[in-house]
Each structure stands twice: as structure tokens, then as C-alpha cells.
Protein backbone atom coordinates (compact mmCIF):
# COMPACT_ATOMS: atom_id res chain seq x y z
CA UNK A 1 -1.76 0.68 -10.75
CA UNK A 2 -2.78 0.68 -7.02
CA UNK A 3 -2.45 3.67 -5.38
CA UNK A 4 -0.16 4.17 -2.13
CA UNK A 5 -3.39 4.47 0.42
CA UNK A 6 -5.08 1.25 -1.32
CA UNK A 7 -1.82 -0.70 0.16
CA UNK A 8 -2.66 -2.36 3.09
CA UNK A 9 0.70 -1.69 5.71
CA UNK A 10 0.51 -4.40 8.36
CA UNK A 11 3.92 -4.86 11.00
CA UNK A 12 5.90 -7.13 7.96
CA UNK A 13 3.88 -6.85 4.84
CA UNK A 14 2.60 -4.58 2.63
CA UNK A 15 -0.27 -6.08 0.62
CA UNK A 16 -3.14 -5.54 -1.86
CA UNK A 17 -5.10 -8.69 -1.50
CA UNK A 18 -8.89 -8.71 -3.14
CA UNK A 19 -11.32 -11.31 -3.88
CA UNK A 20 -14.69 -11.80 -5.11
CA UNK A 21 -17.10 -13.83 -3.60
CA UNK A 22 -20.48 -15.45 -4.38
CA UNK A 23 -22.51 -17.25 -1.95
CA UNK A 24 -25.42 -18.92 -3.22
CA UNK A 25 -28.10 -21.70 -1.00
CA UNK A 26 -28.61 -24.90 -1.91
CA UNK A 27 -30.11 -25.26 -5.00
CA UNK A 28 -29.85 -21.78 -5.28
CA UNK A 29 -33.26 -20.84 -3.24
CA UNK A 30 -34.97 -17.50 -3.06
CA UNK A 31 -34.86 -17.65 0.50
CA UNK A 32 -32.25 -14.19 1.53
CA UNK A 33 -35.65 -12.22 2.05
CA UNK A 34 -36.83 -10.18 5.13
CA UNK A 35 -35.31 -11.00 8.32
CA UNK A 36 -32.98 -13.43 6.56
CA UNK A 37 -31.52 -11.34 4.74
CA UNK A 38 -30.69 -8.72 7.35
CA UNK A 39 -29.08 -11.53 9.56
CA UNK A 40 -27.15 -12.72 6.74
CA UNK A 41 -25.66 -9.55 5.87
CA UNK A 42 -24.86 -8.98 9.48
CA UNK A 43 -23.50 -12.10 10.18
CA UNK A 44 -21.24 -11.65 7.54
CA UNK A 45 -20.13 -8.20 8.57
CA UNK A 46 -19.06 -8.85 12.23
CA UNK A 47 -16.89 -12.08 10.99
CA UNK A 48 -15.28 -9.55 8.40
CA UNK A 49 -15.26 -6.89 11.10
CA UNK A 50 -13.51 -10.04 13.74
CA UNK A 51 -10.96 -10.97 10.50
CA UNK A 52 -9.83 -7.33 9.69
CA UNK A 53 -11.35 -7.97 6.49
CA UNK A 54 -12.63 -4.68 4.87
CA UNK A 55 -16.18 -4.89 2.92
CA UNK A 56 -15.54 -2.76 -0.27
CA UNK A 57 -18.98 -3.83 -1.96
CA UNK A 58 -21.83 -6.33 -0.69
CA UNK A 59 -24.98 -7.25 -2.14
CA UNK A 60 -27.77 -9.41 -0.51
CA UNK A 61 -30.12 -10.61 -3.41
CA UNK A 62 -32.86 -13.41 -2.89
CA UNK A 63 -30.70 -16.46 -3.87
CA UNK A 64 -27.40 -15.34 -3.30
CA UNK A 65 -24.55 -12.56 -1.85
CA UNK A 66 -22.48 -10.95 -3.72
CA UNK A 67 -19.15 -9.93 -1.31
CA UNK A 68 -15.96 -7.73 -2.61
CA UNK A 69 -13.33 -7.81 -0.14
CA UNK A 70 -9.65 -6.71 0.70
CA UNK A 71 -8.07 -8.81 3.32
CA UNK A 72 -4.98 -9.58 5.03
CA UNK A 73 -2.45 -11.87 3.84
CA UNK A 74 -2.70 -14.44 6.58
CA UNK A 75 -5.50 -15.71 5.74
CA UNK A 76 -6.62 -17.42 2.62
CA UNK A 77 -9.45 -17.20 0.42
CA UNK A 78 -10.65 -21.29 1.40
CA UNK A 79 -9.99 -19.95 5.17
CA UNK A 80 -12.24 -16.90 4.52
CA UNK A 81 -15.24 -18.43 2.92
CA UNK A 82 -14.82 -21.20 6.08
CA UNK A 83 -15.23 -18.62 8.83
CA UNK A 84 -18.62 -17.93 7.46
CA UNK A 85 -19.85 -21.02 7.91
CA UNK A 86 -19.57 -21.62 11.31
């Protein structure tokens, strides 16, 4: 069972949304090295920072990113994995 503080309290809702994510290249490539990777991660961490989407785990491996999440309820997980992309 969640715990009271693990509740997210927004204005209307109170919420415990989660998701896990895996983002792979085409053809699963080993191309998330070096510089890559860096921008990748923080790419991904000012859209979740711009969402109010809090990061609860991440991993950057060499063909793909592995992303735990907790975010609000107006947004869906299709909408989510959209906003990365642009």
C-alpha cells in the first residue's frame, strides 16, 4: 500500500500515477555513448523537469534508456513518450 507522502496532492486530484519506460534506437544501435549519452539523459530531464514529471530511476545504457517515472494525471503515458520526441 502507498504511503500518504508517495500521493501526489495536486488542486483536484490526488494521484499515484507510475510508469515504466524503455526507449530503444532504431534497430536497437549501440550508439547512447559519450556525449550522446549525456545529451540524452539531459534532454530527457528538463522535458520531465517542464512536465512536473518526477524521475524516480533512469538508466542510460548503449542501446537503450531505461526511465521510471511518477507523473501527473493530465497527461498520458502516449502524451509523455511524445514530448520526448520533439
Amino acid at each position: 500500500m502507498a504511503q500518504r507522502n508517495d500521493l501526489r496532492h495536486d488542486r483536484h486530484t490526488v494521484s499515484l500515477l507510475t510508469d515504466h519506460m524503455v526507449f530503444s534506437p532504431k534497430y536497437r544501435g549501440k550508439i547512447l555513448t559519450g556525449d550522446v549519452a549525456l545529451v540524452t539523459e539531459g534532454t530527457i530531464r528538463k522535458t520531465c523537469k517542464e512536465m512536473d514529471i518526477q524521475i524516480i530511476d533512469m538508466a542510460v545504457n548503449t542501446d537503450h534508456v531505461y526511465l521510471f517515472i511518477k507523473y501527473p494525471p493530465k497527461y498520458s503515458v502516449s502524451y509523455i513518450s511524445q514530448e520526448g520526441q520533439r
